[in-house]
Protein backbone atom coordinates (compact mmCIF):
# COMPACT_ATOMS: atom_id res chain seq x y z
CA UNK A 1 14.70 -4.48 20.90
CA UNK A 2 15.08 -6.78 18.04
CA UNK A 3 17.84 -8.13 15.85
CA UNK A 4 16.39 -11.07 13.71
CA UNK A 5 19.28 -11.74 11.87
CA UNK A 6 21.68 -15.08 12.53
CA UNK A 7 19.29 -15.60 15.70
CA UNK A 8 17.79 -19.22 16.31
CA UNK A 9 14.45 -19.69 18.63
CA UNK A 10 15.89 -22.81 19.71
CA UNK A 11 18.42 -21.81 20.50
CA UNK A 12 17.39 -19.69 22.52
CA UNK A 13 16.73 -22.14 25.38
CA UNK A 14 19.13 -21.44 28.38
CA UNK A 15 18.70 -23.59 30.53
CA UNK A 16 18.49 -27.53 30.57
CA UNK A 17 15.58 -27.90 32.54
CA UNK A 18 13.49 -30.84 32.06
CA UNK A 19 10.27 -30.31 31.20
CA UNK A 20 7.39 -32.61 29.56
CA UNK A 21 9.24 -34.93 27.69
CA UNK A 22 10.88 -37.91 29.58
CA UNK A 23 13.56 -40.58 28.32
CA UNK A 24 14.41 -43.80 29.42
CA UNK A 25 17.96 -45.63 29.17
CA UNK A 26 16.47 -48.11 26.54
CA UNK A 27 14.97 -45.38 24.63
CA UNK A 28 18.00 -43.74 24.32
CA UNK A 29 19.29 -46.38 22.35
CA UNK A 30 18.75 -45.31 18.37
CA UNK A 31 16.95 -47.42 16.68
CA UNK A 32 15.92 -47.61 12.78
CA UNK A 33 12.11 -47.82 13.76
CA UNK A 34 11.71 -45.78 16.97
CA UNK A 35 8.67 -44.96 18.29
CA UNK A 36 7.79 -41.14 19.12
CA UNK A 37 9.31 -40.30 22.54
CA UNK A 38 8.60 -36.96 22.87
CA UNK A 39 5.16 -36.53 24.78
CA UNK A 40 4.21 -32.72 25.23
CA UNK A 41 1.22 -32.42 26.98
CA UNK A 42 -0.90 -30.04 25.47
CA UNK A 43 -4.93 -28.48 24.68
CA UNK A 44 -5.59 -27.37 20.94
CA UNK A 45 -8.38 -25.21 19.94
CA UNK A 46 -9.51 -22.41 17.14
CA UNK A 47 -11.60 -19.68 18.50
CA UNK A 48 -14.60 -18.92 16.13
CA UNK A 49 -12.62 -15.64 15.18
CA UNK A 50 -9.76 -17.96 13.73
CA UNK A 51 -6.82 -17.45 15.96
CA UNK A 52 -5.59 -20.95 16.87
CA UNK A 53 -4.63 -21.41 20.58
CA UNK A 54 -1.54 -24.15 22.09
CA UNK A 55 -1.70 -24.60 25.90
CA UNK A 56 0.76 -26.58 27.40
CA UNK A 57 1.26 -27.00 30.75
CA UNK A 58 4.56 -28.06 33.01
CA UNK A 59 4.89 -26.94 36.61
CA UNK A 60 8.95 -27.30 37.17
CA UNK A 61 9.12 -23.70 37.28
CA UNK A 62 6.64 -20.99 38.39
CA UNK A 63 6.70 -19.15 34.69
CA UNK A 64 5.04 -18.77 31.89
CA UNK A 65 6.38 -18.26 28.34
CA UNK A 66 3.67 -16.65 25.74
CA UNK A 67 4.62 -16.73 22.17
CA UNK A 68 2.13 -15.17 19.13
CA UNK A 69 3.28 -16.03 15.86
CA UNK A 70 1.78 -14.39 12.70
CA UNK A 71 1.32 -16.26 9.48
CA UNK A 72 3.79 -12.97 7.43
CA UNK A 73 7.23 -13.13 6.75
CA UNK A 74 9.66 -12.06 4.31
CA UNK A 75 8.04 -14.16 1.39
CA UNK A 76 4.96 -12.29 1.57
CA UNK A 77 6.01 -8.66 1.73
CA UNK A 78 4.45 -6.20 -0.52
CA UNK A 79 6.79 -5.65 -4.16
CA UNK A 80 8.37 -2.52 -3.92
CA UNK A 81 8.44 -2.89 -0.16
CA UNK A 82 11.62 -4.84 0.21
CA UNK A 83 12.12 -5.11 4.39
CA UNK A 84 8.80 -4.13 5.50
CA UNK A 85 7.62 -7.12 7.40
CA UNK A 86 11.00 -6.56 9.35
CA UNK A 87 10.15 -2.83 9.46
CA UNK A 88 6.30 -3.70 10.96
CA UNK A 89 7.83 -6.12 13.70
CA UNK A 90 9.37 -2.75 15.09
CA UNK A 91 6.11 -0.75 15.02
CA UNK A 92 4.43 -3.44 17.27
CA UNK A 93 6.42 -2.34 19.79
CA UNK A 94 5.57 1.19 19.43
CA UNK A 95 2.21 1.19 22.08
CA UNK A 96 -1.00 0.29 21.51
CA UNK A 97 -4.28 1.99 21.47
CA UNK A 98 -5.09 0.91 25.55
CA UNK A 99 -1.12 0.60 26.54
CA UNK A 100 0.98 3.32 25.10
CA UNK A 101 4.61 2.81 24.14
CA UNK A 102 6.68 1.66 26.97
CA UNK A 103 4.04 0.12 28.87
CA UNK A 104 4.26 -3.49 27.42
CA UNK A 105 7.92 -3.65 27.91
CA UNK A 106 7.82 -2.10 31.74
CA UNK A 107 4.94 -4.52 32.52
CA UNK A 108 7.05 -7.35 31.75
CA UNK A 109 10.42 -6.07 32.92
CA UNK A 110 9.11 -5.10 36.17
CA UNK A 111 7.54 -8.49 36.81
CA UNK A 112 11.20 -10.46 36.49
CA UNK A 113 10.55 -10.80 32.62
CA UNK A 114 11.91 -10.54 29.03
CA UNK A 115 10.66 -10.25 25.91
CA UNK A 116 11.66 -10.21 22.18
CA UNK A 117 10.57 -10.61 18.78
CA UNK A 118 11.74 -11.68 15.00
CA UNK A 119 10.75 -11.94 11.59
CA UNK A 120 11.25 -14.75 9.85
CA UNK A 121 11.03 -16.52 6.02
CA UNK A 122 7.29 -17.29 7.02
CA UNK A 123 6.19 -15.77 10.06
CA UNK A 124 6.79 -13.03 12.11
CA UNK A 125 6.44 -13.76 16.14
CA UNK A 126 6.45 -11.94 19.45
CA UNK A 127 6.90 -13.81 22.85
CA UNK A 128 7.26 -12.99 26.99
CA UNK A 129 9.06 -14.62 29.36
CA UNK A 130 7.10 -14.21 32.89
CA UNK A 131 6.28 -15.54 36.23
CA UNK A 132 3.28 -17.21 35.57
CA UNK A 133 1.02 -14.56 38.04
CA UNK A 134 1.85 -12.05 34.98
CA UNK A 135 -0.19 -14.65 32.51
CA UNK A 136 -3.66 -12.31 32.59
CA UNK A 137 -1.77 -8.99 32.04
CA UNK A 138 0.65 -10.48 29.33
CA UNK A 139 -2.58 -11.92 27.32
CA UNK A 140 -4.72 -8.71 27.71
CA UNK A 141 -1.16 -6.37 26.16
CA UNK A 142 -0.60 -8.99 23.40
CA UNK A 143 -4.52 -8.93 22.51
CA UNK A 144 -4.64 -5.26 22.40
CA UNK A 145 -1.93 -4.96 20.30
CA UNK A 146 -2.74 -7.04 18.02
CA UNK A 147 -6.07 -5.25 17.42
CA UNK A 148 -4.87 -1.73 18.17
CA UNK A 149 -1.47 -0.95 17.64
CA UNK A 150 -0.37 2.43 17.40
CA UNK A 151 0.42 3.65 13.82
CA UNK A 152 0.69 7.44 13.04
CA UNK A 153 3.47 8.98 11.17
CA UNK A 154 5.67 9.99 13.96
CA UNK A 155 6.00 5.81 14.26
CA UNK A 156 6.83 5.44 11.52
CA UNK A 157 9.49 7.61 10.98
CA UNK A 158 10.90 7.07 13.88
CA UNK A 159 10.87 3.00 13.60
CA UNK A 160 11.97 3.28 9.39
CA UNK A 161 15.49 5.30 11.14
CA UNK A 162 15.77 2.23 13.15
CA UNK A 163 15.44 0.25 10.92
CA UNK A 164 17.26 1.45 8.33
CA UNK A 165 20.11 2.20 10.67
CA UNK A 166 20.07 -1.67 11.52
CA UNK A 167 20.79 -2.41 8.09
CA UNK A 168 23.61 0.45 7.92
CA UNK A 169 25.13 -1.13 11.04
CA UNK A 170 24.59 -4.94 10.79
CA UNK A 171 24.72 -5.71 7.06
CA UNK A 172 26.19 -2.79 4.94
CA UNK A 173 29.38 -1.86 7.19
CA UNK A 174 30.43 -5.78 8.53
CA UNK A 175 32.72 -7.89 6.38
CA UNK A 176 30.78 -10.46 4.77
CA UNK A 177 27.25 -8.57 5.28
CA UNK A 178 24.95 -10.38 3.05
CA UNK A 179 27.10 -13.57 2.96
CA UNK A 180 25.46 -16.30 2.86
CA UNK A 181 22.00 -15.66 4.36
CA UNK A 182 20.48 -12.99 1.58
CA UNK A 183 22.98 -13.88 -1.16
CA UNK A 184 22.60 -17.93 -1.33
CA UNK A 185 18.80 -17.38 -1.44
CA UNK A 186 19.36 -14.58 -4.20
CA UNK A 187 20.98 -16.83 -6.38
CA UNK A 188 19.43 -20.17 -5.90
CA UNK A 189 16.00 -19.37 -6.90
CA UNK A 190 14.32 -17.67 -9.11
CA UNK A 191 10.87 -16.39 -7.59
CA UNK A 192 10.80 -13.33 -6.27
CA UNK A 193 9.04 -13.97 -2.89
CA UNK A 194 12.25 -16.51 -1.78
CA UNK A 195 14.90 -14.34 -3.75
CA UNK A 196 14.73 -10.60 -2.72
CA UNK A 197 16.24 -8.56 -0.59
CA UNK A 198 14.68 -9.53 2.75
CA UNK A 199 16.36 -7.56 5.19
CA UNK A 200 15.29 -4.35 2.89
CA UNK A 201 16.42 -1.67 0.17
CA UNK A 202 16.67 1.43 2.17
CA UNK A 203 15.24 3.53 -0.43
CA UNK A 204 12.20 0.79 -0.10
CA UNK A 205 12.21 1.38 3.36
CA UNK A 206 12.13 5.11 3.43
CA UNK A 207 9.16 5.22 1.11
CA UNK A 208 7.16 3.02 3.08
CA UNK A 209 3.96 4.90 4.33
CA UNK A 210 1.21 5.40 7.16
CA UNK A 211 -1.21 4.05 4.68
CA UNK A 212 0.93 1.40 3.85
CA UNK A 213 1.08 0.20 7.02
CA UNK A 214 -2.15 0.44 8.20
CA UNK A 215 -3.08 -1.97 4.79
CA UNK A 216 -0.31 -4.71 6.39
CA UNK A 217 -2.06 -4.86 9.50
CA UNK A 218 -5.42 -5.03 7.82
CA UNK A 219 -4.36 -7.78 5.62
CA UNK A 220 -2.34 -10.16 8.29
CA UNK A 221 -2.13 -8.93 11.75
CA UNK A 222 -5.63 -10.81 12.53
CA UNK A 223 -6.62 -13.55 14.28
CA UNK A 224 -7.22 -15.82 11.65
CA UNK A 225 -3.60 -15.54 10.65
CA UNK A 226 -1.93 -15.97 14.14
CA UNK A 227 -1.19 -18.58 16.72
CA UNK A 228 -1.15 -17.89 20.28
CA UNK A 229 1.39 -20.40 22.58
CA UNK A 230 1.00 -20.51 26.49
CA UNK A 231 3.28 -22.91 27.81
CA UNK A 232 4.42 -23.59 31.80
CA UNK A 233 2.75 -23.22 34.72
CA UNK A 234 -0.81 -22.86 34.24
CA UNK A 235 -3.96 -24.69 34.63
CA UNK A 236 -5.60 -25.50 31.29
CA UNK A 237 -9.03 -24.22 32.11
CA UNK A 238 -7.98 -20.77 33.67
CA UNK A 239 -5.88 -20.32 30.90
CA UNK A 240 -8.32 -20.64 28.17
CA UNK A 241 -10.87 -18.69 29.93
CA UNK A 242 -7.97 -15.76 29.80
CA UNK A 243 -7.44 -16.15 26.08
CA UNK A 244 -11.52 -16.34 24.84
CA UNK A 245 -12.30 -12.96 27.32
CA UNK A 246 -8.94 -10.86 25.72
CA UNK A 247 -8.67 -12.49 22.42
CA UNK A 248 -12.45 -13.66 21.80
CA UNK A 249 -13.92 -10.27 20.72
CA UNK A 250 -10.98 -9.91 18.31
CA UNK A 251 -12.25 -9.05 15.07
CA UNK A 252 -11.76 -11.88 12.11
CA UNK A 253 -9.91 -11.00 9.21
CA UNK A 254 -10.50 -11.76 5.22
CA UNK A 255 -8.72 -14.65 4.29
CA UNK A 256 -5.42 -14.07 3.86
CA UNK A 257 -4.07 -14.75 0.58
CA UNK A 258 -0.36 -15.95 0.33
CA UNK A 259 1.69 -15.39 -3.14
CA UNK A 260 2.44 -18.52 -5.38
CA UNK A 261 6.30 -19.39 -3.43
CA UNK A 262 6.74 -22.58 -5.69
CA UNK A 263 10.28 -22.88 -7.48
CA UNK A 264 11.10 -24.54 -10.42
CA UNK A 265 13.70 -28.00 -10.31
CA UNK A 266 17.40 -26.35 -10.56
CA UNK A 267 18.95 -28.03 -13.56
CA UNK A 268 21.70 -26.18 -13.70
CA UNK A 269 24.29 -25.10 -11.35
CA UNK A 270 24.70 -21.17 -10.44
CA UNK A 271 27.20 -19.71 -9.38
CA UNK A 272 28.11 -15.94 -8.56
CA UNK A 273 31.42 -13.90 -7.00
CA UNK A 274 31.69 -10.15 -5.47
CA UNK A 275 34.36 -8.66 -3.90
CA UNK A 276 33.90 -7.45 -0.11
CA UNK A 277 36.27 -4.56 1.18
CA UNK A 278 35.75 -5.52 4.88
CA UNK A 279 36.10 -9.13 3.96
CA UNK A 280 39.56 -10.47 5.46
CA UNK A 281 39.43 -13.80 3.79
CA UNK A 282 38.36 -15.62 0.86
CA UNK A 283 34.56 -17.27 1.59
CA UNK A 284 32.88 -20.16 0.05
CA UNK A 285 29.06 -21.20 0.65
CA UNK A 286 27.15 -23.80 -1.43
CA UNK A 287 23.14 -23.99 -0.95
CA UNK A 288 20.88 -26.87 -2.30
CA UNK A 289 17.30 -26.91 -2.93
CA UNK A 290 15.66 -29.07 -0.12
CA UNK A 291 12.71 -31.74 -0.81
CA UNK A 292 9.31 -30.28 0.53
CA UNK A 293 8.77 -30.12 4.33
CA UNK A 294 7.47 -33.10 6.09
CA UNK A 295 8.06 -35.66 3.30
CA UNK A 296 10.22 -38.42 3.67
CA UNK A 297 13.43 -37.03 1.52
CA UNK A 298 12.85 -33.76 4.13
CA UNK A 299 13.79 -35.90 6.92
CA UNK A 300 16.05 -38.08 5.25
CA UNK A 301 17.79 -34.17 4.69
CA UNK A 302 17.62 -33.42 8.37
CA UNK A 303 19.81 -36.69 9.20
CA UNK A 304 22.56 -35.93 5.77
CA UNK A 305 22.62 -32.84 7.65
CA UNK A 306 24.07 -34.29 10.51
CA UNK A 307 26.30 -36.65 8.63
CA UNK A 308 27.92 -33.64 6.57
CA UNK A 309 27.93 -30.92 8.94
CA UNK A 310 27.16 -30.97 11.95
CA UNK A 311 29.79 -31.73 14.26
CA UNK A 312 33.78 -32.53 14.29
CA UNK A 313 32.43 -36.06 13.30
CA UNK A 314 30.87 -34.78 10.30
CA UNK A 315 31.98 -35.94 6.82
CA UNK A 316 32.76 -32.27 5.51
CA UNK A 317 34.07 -31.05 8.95
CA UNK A 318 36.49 -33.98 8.46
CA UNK A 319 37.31 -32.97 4.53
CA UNK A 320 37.42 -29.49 4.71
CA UNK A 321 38.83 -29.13 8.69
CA UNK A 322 40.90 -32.25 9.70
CA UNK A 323 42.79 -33.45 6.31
CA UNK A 324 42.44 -30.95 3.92
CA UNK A 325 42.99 -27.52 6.27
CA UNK A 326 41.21 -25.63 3.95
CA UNK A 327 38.79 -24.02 6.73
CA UNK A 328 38.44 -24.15 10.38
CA UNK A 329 35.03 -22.07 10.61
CA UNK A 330 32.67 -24.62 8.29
CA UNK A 331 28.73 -23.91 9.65
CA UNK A 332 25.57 -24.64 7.83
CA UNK A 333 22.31 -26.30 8.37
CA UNK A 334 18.75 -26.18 6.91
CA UNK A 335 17.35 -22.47 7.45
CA UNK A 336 20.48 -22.56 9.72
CA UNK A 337 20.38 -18.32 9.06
CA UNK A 338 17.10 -17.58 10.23
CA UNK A 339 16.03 -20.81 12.02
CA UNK A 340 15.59 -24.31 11.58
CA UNK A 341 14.73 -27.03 9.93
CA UNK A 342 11.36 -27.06 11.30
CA UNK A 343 10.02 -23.26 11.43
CA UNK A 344 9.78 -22.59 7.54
CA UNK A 345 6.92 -23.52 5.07
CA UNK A 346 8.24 -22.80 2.06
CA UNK A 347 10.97 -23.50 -0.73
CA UNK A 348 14.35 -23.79 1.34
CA UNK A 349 18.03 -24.37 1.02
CA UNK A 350 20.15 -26.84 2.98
CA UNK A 351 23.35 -24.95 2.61
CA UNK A 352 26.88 -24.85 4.16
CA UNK A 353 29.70 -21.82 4.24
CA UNK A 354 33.52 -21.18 5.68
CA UNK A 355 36.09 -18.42 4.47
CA UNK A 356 39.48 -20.41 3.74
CA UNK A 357 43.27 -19.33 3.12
CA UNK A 358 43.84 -17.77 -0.45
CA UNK A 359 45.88 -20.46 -1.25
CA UNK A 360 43.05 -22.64 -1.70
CA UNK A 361 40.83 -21.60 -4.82
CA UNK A 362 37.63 -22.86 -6.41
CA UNK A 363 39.29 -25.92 -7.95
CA UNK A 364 40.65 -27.21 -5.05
CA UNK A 365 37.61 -26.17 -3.19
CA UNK A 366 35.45 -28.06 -5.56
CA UNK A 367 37.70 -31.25 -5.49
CA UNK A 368 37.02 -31.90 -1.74
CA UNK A 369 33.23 -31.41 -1.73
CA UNK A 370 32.62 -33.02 -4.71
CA UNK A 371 34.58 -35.96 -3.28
CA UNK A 372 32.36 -35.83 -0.32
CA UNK A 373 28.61 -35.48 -1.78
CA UNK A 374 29.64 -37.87 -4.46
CA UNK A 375 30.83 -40.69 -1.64
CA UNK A 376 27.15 -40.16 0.14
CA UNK A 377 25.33 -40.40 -3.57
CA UNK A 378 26.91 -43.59 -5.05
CA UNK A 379 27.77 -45.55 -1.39
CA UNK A 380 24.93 -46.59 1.28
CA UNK A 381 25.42 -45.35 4.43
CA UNK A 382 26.04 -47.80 7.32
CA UNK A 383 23.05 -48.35 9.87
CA UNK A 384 25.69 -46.79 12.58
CA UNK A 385 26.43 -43.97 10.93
CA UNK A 386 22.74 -43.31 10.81
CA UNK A 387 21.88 -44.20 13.59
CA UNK A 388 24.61 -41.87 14.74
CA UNK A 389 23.17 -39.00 13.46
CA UNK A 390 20.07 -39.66 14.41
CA UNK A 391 21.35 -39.56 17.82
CA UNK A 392 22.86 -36.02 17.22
CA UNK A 393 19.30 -34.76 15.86
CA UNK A 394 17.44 -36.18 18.80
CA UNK A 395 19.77 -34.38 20.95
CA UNK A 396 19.26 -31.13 19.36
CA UNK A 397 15.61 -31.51 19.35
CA UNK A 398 15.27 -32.65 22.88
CA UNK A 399 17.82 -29.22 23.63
CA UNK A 400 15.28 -27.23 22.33
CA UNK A 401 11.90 -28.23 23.99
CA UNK A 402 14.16 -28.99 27.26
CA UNK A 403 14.77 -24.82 27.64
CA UNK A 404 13.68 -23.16 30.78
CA UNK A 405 12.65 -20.53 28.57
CA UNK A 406 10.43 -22.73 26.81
CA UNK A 407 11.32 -20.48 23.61
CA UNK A 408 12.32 -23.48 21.73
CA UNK A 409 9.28 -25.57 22.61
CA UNK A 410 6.77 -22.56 21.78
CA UNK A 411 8.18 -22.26 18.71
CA UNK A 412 7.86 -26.03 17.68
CA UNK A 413 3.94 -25.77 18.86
CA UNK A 414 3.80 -22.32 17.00
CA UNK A 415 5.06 -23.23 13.80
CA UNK A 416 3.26 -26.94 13.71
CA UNK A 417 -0.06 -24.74 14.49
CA UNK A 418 0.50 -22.49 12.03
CA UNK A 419 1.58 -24.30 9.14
CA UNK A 420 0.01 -27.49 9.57
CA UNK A 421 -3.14 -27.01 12.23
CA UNK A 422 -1.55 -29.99 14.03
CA UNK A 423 0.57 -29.17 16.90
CA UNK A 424 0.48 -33.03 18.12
CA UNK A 425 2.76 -33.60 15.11
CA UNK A 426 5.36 -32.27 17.23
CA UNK A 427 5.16 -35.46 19.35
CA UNK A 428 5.52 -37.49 15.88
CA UNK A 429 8.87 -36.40 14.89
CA UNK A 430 11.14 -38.64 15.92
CA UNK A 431 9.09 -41.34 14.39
CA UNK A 432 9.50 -39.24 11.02
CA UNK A 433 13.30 -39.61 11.70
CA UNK A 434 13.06 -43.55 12.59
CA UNK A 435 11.74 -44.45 9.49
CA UNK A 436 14.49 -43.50 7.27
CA UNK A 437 16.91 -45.89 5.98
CA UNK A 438 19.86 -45.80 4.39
CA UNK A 439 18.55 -46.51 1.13
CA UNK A 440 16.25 -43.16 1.85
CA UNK A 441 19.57 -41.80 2.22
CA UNK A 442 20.95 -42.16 -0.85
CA UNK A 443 18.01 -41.92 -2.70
CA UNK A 444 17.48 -38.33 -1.27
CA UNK A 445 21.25 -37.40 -2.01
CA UNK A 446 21.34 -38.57 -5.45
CA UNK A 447 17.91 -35.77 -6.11
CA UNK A 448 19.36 -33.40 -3.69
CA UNK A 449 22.78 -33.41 -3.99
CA UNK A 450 24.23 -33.48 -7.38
CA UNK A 451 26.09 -30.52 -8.73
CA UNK A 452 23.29 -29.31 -10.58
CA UNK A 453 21.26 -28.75 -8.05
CA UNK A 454 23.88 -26.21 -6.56
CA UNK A 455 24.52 -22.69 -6.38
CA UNK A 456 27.68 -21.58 -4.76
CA UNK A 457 28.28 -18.00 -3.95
CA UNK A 458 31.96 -17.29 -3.32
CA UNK A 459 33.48 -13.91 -1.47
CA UNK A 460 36.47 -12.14 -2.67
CA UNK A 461 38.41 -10.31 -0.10
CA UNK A 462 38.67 -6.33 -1.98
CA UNK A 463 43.01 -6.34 -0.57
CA UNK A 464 42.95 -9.76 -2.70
CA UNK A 465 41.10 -8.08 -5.91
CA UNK A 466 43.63 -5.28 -5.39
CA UNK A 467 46.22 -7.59 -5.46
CA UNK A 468 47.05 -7.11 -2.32
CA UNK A 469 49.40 -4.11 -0.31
C-alpha cells in the first residue's frame, strides 16, 4: 500500500500534460529579475472547524486528484515511539467506522483510480486519483476516516507486522539500508525530533499500543491540523459545497502543539564510519545545514543546488564523474530522500552521496570537494551560470505542477497551506528565484558551505573491513 521511503510527490507526475500554468517564448528566457510565471488558479478558505481547503480547477482532463495532508511527521512522534507516525499512516487504511477495510480502496479502484499515501519529515498525507464523477464519494471516505478510523487491537497488530516487516525488508537486509537518508540526519544534528530513528526501532514499534494510538489521532488527526487539496475538473462552487456537508461537522481539535525542532549553528565538522556486509562498494555522503525555508539564502540554496548537483553540467558531477572517475552514481538534493526542497518546515540538510572504487579514500575524496565548494565560496558566479540553473529549477518546478496526476501540484498547494496559510505563494516562487544574484550566491556558500558546517558519513564495504577474500 505504502512505501514512503526514497519516494518524491513530484515526482510522481506521469504525464506532461499542461495544465494551469502557461509560458511564453520570451518568458522562457531567464532573467535575473523575473516576474512570477506560474499562475494556478485557485479558491482558499478555512472552515470554522480549522481544516484549510485548496480548490483548483483545470478541465484538460475529466479527473480529479484529492490530496489531505496532516500537519505530523517524523519530527513530532511520541519519544519512545520511534516509527509510529509511519506505523499510523498504515492504520488509516485499515476501514473506517461507516466504510470498513477494503471499501476505500475498491471505491477508488473500481472507478479507474489509484491511491497512495506517505509520511514525511513534517506531514503525513493521503491522496486519490479519480474521474472527477467519483469527487462526492472520495470526499465523504476521506472525511469519515479522518473522524472515524478503525482502531482495535487486531489493527494494530496486524499493521505493526507490516510494518515492522517493511523495515526487515527495505532497510535492515539491503546494502546500504540507512545510508544516507536516516544516517546523515543522525549525525548532523543534535535534537532529537530531526535526529532519530524515523523509519522506527522495532522493539518501539512492537510496544506501540491501542491506547497509544487512539491518543495520536486525538492529538493530530483533526481538522485543524490538516489540509484538504481538490484539484482538476470541478466547478468551484459544487466543490466546496461537497467539502462543508462531509467535512463541516468534523469535530475541531485542541491546538496542536509541535516540539521545539530548532538546531544549534554546526561549528564543527562530524564525521562517522560503519561497516555494511551487503555493501559492495565504498560510499561517501556529505550533508549541510540549510538556511531557514523561504529566506533569501534558502533560495539562493535551491539554485547552488543546481550548480553542484544536479545534472552532467553540474560542478561536482563534473569533479567527481568526468575528470576525477571517482563515482559514476553522485545524487543529492535538498530533502532529496523524502521530498523536496519545498515540502519540509523544519531544520534540513542539503546533502549529496555516491559509493566510489576502493582505490579512492577519504583524502582523495576530500581533495576534490573541497576544491569544488571552496571555488563557489571565494569566486562569484557568472550571471550565465545562474541563470543556467535557474533554468534547470524552473524546469523541474514546471515538471511537477505540469503532471496529469496533479500529485506534484497538490502537494505544492498542500504544503504552502499547511505551513504557511498561503497557498498563492506557490505562484510567487519563481520571483523568489529571480531575485538572487550572484553575490547572494556566494554569500550563502561562504555560511553554508564551509567544512565546518559538514558532516560526512562514509560506508565501509564488511569484504573490505575483512580485508577482503
Amino acid at each position: 500500500m505504502t512505501r514512503i521511503m526514497k519516494r518524491l510527490l513530484l515526482g510522481a507526475a506521469l504525464a506532461a500534460l499542461p495544465v494551469t500554468a502557461t509560458v511564453s517564448a520570451a518568458q522562457q528566457r531567464p532573467a535575473a529579475t523575473a516576474p512570477a510565471r506560474l499562475a494556478i488558479d485557485m479558491r482558499y478558505l478555512t472552515l470554522p472547524n480549522g481544516l484549510k481547503v485548496v480548490l483548483s480547477r483545470d478541465t484538460l482532463a475529466p479527473t480529479v486528484t484529492v490530496g489531505v495532508y496532516y500537519g505530523i511527521g517524523f519530527r513530532v512522534e511520541p519519544r519512545e515511539r520511534t516509527g509510529f507516525a509511519h506505523l499510523f499512516e498504515h492504520l488509516m487504511f485499515q476501514g473506517s467506522q461507516n466504510a470498513p477495510k477494503g471499501v476505500f480502496i475498491n471505491t477508488i479502484s473500481n472507478a479507474g483510480g489509484v491511491l497512495n499515501g506517505s509520511t514525511r519529515f513534517d506531514f503525513t498525507n493521503y491522496f486519490e486519483i479519480a474521474p472527477s464523477n467519483a469527487l462526492e464519494r472520495i470526499l465523504w471516505l476521506e472525511a469519515d476516516r479522518m473522524a472515524r478510523p478503525v482502531i482495535d487491537d487486531t489493527v494494530l497488530k496486524n499493521q505493526q507486522g507490516v510494518v515492522g516487516n517493511e523495515v526487515k525488508v527495505n532497510v535492515l537486509n539491503q546494502p546500504y539500508g540507512t545510508w544516507p537518508w536516516i544516517d546523515l540526519p543522525m549525525l548532523a544534528n543534535t535534537n532529537w525530533y530531526n535526529s532519530h530513528n524515523f523509519y522506527g526501532d522495532l522493539k518501539e514499534i512492537e510496544a506501540a499500543t491501542v491506547a497509544d494510538a487512539k491518543q495520536f489521532h486525538s492529538a493530530f488527526y483533526r481538522p485543524n491540523n490538516a489540509v484538504l487539496v481538490v484539484a482538476g475538473d470541478i466547478d468551484y462552487a459544487q466543490a466546496e459545497a461537497m467539502v462543508r456537508k462531509y467535512f463541516g461537522p468534523l469535530q475541531k481539535g485542541a491546538p496542536v502543539k509541535l516540539p521545539d525542532l530548532t538546531e544549534p549553528r554546526q561549528t564543527a565538522e562530524k564525521t562517522r564510519s560503519r561497516v555494511d556486509a551487503l555493501a559492495p562498494k565504498p560510499g561517501w555522503a556529505a550533508g549541510y545545514h540549510m538556511p531557514p525555508r523561504g529566506t533569501p539564502e534558502w533560495y539562493a540554496m535551491g539554485l547552488i543546488d543546481q550548480m553542484l548537483v544536479q545534472g552532467d553540467d553540474s560542478r561536482l558531477s563534473r569533479k567527481l564523474v568526468s575528470e576525477t572517475g571517482i563515482t559514476g552514481d553522485l545524487s543529492g538534493g535538498i530533502n532529496a530522500s523524502l521530498g523536496n526542497m519545498y515540502n519540509y518546515n523544519g531544520p534540513m540538510l542539503w546533502a549529496f552521496n555516491f559509493t566510489h572504487d576502493p582505490q579512492f579514500g577519504d583524502a582523495h575524496i576530500r581533495q576534490a570537494v573541497d576544491g569544488v565548494m571552496e571555488q563557489l565560496r571565494t569566486t562569484p558566479v557568472t550571471q550565465a551560470e545562474l541563470d543556467r540553473a535557474r533554468t534547470k529549477l524552473r524546469s523541474d518546478l514546471y515538471s511537477s505542477v505540469d503532471g496529469g496526476t496533479r500529485v506534484g501540484l497538490i502537494d505544492l498547494l498542500a504544503v504552502y497551506a499547511l505551513f504557511d496559510n498561503d497557498p498563492q505563494a506557490v505562484n510567487r516562487i519563481e520571483a523568489g528565484f529571480g531575485k538572487v544574484t550572484p553575490a547572494l550566491i556566494q554569500k550563502t556558500a561562504q555560511e553554508y558551505l564551509r567544512p565546518t558546517n559538514r558532516s560526512i558519513y562514509t560506508i565501509v564495504p564488511g569484504n573490505a573491513a575483512k580485508g577482503g577474500k
